[in-house]
PDB file of N, CA and C in Angstrom:
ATOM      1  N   UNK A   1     -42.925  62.906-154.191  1.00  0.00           N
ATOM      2  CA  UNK A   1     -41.926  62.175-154.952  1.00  0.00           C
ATOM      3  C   UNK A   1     -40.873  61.632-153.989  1.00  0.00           C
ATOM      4  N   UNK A   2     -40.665  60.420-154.310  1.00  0.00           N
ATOM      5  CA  UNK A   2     -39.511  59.698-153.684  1.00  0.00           C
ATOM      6  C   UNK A   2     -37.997  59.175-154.134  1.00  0.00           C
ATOM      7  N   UNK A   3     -37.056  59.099-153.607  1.00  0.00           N
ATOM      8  CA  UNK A   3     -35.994  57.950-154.697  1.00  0.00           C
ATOM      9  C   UNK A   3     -36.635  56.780-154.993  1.00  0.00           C
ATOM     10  N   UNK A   4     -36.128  56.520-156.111  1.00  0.00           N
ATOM     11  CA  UNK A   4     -36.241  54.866-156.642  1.00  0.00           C
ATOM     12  C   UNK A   4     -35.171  54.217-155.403  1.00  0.00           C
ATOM     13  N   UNK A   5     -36.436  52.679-154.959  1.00  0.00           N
ATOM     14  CA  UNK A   5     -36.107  51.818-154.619  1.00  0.00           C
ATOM     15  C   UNK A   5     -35.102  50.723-155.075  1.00  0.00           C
ATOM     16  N   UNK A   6     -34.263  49.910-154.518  1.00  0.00           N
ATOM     17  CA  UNK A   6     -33.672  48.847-155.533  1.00  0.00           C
ATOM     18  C   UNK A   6     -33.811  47.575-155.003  1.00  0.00           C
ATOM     19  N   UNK A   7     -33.736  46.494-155.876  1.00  0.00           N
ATOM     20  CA  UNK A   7     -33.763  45.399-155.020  1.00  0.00           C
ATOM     21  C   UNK A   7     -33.343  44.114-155.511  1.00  0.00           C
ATOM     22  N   UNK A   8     -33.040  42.865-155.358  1.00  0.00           N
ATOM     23  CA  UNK A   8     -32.213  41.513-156.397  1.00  0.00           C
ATOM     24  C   UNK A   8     -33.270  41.244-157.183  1.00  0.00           C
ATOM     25  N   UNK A   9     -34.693  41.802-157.108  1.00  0.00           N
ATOM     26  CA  UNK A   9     -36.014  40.870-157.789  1.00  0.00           C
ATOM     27  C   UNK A   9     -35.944  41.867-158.533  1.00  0.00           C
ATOM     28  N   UNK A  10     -36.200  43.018-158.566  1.00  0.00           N
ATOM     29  CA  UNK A  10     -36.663  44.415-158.942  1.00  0.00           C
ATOM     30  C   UNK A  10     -37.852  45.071-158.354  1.00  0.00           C
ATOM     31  N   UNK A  11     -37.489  46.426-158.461  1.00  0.00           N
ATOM     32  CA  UNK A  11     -38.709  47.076-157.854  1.00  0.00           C
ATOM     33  C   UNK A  11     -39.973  47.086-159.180  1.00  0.00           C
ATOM     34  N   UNK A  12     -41.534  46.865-158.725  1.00  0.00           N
ATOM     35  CA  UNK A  12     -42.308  47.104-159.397  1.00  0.00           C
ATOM     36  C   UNK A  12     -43.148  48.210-159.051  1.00  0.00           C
ATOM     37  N   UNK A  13     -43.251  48.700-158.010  1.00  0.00           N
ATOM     38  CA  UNK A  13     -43.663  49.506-157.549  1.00  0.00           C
ATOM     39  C   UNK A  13     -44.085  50.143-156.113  1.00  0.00           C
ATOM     40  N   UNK A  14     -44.836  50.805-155.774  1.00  0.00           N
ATOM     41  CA  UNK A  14     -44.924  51.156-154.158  1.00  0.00           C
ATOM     42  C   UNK A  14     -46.471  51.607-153.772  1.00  0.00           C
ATOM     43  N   UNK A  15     -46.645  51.345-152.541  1.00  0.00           N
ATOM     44  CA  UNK A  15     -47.563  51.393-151.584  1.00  0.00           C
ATOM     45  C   UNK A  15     -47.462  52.947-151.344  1.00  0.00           C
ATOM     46  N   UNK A  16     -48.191  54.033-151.413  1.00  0.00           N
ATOM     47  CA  UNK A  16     -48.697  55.000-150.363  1.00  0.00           C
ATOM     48  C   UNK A  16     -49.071  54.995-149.056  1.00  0.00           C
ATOM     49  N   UNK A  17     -48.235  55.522-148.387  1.00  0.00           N
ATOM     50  CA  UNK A  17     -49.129  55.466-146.506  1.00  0.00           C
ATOM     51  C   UNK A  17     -49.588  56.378-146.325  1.00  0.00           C
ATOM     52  N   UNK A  18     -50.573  57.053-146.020  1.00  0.00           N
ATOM     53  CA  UNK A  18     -51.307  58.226-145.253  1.00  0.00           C
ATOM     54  C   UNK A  18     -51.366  58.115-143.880  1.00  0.00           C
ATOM     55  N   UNK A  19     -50.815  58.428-142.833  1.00  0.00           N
ATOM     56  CA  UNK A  19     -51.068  58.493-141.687  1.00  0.00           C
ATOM     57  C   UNK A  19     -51.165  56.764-141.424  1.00  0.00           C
ATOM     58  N   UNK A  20     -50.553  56.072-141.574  1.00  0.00           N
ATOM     59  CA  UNK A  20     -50.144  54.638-141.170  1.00  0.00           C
ATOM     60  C   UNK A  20     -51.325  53.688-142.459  1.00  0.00           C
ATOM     61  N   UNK A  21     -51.852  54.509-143.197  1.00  0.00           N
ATOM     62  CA  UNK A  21     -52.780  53.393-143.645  1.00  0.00           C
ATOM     63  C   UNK A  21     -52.685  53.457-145.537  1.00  0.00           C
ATOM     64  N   UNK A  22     -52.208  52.378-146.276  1.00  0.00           N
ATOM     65  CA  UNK A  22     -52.078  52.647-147.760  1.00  0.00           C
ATOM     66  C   UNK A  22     -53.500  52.991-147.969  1.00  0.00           C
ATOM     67  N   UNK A  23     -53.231  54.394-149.254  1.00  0.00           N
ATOM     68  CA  UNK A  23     -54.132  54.721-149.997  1.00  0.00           C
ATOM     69  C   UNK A  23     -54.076  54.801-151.355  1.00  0.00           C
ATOM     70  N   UNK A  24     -52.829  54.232-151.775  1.00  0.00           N
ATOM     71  CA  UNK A  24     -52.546  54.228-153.429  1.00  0.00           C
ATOM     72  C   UNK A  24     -51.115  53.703-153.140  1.00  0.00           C
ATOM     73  N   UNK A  25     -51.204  53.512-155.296  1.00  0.00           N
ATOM     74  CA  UNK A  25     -50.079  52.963-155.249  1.00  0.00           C
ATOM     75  C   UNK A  25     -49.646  53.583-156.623  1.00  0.00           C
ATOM     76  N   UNK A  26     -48.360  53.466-156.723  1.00  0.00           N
ATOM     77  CA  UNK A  26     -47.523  54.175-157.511  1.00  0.00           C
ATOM     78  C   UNK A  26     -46.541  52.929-158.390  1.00  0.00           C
ATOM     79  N   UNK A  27     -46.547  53.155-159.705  1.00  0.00           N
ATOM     80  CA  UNK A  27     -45.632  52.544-160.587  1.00  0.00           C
ATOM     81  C   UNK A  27     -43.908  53.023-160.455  1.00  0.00           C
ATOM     82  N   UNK A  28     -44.160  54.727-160.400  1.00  0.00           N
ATOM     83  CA  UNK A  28     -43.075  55.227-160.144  1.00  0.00           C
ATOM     84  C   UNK A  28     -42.940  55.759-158.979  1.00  0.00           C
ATOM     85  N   UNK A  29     -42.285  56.808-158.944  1.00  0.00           N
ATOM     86  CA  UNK A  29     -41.322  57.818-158.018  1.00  0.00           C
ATOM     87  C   UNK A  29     -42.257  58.843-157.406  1.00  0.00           C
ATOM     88  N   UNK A  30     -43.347  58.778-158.144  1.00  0.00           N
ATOM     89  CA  UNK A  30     -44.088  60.265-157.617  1.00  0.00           C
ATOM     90  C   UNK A  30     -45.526  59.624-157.498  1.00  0.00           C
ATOM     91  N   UNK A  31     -46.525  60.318-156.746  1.00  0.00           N
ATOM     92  CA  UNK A  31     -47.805  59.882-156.544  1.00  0.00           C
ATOM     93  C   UNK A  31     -48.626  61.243-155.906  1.00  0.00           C
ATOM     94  N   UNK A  32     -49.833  61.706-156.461  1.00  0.00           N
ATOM     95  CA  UNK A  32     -50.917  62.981-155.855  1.00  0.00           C
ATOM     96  C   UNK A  32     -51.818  62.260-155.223  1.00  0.00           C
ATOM     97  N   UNK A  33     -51.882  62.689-154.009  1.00  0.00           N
ATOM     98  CA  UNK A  33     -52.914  62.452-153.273  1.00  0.00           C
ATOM     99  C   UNK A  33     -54.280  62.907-153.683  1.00  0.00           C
ATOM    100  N   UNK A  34     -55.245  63.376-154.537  1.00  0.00           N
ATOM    101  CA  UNK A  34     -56.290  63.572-154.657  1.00  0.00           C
ATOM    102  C   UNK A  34     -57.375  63.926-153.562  1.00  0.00           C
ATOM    103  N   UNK A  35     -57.458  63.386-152.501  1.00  0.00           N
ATOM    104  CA  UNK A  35     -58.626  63.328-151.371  1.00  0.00           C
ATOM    105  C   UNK A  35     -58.114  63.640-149.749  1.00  0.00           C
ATOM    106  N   UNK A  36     -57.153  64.700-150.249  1.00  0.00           N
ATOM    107  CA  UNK A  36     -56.971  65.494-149.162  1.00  0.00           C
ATOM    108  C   UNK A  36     -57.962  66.774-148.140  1.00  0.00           C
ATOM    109  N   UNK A  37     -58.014  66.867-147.258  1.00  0.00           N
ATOM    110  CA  UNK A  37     -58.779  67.850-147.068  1.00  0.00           C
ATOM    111  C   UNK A  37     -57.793  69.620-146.919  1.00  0.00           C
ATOM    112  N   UNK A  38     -58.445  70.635-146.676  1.00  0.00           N
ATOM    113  CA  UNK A  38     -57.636  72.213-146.577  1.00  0.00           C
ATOM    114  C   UNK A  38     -56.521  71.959-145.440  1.00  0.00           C
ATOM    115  N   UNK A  39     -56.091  72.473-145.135  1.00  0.00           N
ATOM    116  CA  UNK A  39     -55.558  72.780-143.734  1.00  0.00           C
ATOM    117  C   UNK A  39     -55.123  71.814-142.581  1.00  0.00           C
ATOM    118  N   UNK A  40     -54.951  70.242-143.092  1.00  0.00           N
ATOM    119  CA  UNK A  40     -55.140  69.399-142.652  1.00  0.00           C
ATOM    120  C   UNK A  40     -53.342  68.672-142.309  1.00  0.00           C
ATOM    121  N   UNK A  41     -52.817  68.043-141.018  1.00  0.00           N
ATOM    122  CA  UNK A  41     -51.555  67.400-141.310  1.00  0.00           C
ATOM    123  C   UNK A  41     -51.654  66.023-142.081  1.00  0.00           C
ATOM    124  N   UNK A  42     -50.776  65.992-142.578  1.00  0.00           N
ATOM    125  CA  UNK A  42     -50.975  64.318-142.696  1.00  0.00           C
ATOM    126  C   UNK A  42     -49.558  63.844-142.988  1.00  0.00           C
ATOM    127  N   UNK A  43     -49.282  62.613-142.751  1.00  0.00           N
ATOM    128  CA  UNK A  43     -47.804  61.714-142.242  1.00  0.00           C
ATOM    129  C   UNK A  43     -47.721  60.947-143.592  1.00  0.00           C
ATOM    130  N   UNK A  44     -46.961  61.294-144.716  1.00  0.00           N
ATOM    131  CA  UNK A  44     -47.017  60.158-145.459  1.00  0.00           C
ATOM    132  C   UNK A  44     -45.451  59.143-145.392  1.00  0.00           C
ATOM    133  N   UNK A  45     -45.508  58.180-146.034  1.00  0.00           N
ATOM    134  CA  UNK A  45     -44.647  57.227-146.298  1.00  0.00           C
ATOM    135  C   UNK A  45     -45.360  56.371-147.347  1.00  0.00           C
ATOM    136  N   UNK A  46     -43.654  55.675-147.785  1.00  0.00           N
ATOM    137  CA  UNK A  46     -43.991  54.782-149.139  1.00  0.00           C
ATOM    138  C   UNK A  46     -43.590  53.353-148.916  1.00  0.00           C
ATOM    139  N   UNK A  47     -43.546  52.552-148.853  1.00  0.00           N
ATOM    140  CA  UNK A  47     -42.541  51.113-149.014  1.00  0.00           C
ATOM    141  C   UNK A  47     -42.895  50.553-150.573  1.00  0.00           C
ATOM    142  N   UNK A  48     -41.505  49.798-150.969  1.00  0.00           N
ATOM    143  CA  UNK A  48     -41.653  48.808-152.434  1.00  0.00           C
ATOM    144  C   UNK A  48     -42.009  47.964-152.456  1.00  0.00           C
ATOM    145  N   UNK A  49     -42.541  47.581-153.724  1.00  0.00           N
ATOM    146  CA  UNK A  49     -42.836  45.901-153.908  1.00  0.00           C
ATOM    147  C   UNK A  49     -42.042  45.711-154.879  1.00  0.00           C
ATOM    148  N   UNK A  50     -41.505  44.492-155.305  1.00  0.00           N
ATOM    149  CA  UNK A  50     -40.666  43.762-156.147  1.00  0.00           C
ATOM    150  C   UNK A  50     -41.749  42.622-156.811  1.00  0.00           C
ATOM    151  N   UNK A  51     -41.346  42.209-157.665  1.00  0.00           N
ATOM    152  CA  UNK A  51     -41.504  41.125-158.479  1.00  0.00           C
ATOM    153  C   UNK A  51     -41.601  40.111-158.275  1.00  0.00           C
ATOM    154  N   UNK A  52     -41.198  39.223-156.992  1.00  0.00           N
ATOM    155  CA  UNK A  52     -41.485  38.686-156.329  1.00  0.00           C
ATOM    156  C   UNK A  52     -43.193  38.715-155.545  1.00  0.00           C
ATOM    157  N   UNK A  53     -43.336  39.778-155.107  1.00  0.00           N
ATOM    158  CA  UNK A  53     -44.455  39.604-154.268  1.00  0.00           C
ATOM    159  C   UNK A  53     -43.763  40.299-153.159  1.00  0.00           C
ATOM    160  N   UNK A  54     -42.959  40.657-152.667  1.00  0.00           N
ATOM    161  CA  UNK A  54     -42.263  40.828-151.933  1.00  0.00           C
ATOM    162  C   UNK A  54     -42.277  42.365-150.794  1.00  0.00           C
ATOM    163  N   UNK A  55     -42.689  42.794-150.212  1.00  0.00           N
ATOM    164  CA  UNK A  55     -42.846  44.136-149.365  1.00  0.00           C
ATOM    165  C   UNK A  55     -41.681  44.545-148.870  1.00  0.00           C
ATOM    166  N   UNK A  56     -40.826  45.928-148.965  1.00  0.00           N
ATOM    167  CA  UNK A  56     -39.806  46.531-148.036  1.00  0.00           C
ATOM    168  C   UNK A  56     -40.209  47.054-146.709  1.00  0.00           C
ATOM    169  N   UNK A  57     -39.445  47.399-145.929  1.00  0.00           N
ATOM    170  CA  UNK A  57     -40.233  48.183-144.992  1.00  0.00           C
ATOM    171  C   UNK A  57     -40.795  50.432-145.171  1.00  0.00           C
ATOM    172  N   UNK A  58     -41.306  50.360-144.595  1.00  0.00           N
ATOM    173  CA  UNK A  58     -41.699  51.821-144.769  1.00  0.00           C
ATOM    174  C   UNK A  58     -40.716  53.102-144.771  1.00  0.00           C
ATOM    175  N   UNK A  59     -40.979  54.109-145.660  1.00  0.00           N
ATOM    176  CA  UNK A  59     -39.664  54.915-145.651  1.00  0.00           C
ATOM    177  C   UNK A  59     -39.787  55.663-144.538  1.00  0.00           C
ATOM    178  N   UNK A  60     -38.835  56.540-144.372  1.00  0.00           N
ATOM    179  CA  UNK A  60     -39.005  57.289-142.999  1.00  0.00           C
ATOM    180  C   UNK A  60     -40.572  58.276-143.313  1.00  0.00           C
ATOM    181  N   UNK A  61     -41.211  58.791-142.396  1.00  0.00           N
ATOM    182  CA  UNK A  61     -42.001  59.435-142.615  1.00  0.00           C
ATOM    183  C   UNK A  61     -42.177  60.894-142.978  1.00  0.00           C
ATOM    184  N   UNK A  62     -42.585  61.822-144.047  1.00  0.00           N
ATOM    185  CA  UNK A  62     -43.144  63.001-144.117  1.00  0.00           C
ATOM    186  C   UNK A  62     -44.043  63.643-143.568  1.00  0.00           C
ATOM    187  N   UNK A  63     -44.173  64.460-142.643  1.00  0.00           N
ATOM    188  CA  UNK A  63     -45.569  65.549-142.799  1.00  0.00           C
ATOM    189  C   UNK A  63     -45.222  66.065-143.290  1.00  0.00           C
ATOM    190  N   UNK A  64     -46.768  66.629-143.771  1.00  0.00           N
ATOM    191  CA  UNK A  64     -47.142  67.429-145.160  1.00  0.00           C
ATOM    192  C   UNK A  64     -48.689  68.666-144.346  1.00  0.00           C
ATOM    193  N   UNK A  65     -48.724  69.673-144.640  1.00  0.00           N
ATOM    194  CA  UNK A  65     -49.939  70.223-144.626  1.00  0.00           C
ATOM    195  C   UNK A  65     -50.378  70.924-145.541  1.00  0.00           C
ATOM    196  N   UNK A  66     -51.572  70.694-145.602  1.00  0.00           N
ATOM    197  CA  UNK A  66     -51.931  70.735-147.089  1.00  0.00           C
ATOM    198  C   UNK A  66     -52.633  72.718-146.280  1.00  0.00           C
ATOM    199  N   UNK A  67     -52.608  73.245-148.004  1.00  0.00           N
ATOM    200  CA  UNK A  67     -52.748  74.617-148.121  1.00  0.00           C
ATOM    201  C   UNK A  67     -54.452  74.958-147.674  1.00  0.00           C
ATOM    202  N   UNK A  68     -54.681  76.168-146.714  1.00  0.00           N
ATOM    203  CA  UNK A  68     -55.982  76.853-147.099  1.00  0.00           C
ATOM    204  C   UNK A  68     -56.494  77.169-148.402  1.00  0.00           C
ATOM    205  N   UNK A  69     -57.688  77.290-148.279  1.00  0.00           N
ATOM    206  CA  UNK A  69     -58.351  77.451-149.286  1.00  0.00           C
ATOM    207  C   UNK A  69     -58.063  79.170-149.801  1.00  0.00           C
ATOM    208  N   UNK A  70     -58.257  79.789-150.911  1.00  0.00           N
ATOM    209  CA  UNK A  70     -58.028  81.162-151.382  1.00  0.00           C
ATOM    210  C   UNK A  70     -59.143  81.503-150.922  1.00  0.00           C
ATOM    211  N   UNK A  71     -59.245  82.756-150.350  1.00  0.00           N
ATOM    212  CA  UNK A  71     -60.493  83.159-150.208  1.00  0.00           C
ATOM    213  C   UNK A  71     -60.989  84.078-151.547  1.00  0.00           C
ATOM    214  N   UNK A  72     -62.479  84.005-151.541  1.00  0.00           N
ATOM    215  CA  UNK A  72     -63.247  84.355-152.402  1.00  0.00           C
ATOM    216  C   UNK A  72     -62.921  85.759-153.055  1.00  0.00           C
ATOM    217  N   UNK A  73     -62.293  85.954-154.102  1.00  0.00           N
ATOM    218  CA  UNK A  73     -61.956  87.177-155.092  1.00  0.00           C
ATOM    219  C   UNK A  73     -62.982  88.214-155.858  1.00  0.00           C
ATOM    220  N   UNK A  74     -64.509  87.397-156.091  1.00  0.00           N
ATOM    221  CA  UNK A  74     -65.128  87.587-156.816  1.00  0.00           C
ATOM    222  C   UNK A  74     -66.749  86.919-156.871  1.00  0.00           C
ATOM    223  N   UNK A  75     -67.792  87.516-155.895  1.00  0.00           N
ATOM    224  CA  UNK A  75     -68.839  86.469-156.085  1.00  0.00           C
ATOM    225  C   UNK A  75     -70.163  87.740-156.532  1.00  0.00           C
ATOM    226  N   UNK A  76     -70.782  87.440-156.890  1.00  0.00           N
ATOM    227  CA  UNK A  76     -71.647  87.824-157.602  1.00  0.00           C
ATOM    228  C   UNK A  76     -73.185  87.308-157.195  1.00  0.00           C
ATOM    229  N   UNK A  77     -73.178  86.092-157.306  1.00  0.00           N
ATOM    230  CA  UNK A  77     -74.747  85.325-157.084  1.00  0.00           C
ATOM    231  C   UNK A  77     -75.156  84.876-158.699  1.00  0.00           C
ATOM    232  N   UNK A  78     -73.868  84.654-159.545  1.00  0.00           N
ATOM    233  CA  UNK A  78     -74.372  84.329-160.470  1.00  0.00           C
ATOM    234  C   UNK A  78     -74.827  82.876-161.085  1.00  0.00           C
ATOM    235  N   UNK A  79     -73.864  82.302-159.720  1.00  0.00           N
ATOM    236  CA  UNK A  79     -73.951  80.861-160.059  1.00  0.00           C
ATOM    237  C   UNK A  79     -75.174  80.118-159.303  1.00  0.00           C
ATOM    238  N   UNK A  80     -75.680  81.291-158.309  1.00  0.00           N
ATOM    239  CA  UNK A  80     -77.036  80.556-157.848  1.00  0.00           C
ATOM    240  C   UNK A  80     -77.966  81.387-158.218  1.00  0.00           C
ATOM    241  N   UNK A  81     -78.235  82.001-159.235  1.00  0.00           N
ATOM    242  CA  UNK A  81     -79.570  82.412-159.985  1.00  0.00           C
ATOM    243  C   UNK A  81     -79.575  83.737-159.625  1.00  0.00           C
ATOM    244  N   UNK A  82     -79.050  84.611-158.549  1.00  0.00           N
ATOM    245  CA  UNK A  82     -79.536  85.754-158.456  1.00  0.00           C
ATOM    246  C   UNK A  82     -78.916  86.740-158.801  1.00  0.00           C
ATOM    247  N   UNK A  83     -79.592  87.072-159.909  1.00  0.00           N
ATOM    248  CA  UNK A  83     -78.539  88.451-160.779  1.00  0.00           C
ATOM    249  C   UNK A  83     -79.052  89.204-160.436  1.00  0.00           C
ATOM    250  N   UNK A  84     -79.538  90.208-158.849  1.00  0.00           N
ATOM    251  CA  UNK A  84     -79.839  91.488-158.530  1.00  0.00           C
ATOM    252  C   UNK A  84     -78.478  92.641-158.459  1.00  0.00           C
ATOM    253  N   UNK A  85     -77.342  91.905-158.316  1.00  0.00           N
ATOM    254  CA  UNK A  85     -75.763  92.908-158.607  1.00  0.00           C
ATOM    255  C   UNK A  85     -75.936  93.097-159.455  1.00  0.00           C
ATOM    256  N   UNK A  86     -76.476  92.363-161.095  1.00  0.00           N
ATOM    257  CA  UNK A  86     -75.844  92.724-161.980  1.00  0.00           C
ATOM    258  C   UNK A  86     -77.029  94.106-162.560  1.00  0.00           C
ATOM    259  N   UNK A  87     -76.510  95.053-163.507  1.00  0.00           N
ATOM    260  CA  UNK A  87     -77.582  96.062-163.848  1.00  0.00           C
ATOM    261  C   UNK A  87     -77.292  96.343-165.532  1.00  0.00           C
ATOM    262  N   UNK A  88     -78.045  96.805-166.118  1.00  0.00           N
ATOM    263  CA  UNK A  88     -78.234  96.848-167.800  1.00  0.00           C
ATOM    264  C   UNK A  88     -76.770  98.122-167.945  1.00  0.00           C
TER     265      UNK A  88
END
């Protein structure tokens, strides 16, 4: 999530940067990355567009690292066919 942009045209919305390169775009203030990988850095930034057509420049930049995975709590073999754990 970011501040709202302002501008004489109006803001319509914003560009996502991932590591220098847009990967979405946002109507508002906030945007999920979806196609992140575990354990990974990554640099984001946003810039606006206006109503015009018009591009701002890029906000200052974030890193972000995204979380490890949980390790396994509970496996069984049930989800690949082999129910020899389980017993009557």
């Amino acid at each position: 999530a970011w501040t709202a942009a302002s501008d004489n045209v109006g803001v319509v919305g914003y560009d996502v940067l991932r590591d220098g390169t847009a990967v979405g775009t946002a109507s508002g203030t906030s945007w999920t990355d979806q196609t992140v990988s575990a354990g990974t850095l990554y640099r984001y930034a946003v810039r606006a567009k206006d109503a015009a057509g018009n591009v701002g420049p890029e906000s200052a930049p974030l890193d972000v690292t995204t979380a490890e995975p949980s390790p396994i709590l509970f496996e069984d073999g049930f989800e690949s066919g082999d129910l020899r754990a389980w017993t009557g």
